[in-house]
Protein backbone atom coordinates (compact mmCIF):
# COMPACT_ATOMS: atom_id res chain seq x y z
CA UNK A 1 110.74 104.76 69.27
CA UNK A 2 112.54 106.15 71.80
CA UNK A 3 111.18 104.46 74.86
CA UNK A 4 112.46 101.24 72.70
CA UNK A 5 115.78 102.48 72.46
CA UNK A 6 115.76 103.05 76.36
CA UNK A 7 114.95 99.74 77.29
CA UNK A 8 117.53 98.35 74.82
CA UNK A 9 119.83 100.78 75.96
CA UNK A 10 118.43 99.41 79.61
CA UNK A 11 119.16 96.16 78.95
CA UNK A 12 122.75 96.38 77.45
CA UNK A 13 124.09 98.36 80.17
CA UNK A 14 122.75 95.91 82.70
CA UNK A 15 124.18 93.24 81.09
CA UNK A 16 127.85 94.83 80.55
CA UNK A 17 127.75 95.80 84.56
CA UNK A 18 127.15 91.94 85.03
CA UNK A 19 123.31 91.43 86.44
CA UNK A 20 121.54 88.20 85.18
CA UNK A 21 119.21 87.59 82.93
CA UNK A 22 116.63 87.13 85.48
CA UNK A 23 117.53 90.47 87.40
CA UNK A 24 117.25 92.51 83.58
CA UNK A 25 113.92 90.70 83.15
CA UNK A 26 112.49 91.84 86.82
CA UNK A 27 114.44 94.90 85.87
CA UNK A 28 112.75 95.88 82.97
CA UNK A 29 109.35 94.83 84.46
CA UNK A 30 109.94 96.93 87.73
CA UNK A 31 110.48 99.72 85.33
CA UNK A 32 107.70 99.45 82.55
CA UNK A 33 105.17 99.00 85.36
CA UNK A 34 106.71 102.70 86.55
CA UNK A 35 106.51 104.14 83.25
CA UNK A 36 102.85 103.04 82.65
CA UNK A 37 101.57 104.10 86.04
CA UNK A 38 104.00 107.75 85.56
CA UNK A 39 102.28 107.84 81.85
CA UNK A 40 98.35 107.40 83.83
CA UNK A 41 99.64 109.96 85.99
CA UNK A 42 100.63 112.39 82.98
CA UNK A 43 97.19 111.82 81.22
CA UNK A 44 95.43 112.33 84.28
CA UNK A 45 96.56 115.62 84.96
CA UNK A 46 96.81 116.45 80.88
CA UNK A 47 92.79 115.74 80.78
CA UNK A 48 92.03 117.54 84.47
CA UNK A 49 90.88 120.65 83.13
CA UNK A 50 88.40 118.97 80.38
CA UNK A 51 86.73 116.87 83.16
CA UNK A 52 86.49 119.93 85.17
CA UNK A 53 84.66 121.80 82.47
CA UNK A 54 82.43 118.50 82.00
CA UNK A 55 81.77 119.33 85.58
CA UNK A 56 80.69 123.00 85.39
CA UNK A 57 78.71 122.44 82.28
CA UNK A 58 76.82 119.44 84.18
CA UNK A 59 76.19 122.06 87.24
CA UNK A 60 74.82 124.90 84.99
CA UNK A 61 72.54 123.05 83.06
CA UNK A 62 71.26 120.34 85.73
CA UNK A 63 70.60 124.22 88.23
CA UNK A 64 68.62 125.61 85.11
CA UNK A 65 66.50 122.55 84.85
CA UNK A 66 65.47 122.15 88.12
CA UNK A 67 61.70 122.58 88.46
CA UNK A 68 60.25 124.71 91.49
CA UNK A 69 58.75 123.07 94.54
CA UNK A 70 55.46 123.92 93.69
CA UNK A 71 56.03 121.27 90.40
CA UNK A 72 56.51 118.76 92.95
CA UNK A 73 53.55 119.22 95.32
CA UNK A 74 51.26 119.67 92.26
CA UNK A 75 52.62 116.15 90.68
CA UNK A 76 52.65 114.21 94.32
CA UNK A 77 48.62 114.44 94.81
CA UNK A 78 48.29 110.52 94.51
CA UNK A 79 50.25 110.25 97.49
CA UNK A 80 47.45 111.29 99.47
């Protein structure tokens, strides 16, 4: 509600200052294309430290189920 009473807000005051129609329009463009790429930004950072854990927790269990070397000369006798 209150980014809608920004852009209202937005638009008044560029029209009382004077600026066209088409300058509000590319105005109010310009600045929703900030505010979605500044509110990308936010969540990115906001959800940094799950994906981070996702990470680790991939790590740990993909080093635990590693099988030994010997498991792979054993299972790589049709080879030769």
């Amino acid at each position: 509600m209150l980014e809608l009473l920004f852009v209202i807000g937005f638009f008044v005051m560029l029209l009382v200052t004077g600026v066209s129609i088409l300058g509000i329009l590319a105005a109010i463009v310009v600045a929703t294309v900030l505010m979605f790429v500044g509110g990308l930004f936010a969540m990115m950072i906001k959800l940094l430290p799950w994906l981070l854990l996702a990470i680790a927790v991939v790590w740990v269990i993909r080093s635990i189920n590693t099988p030994k070397a010997t498991d792979y000369r054993s299972n790589n006798r049709w080879r030769y």
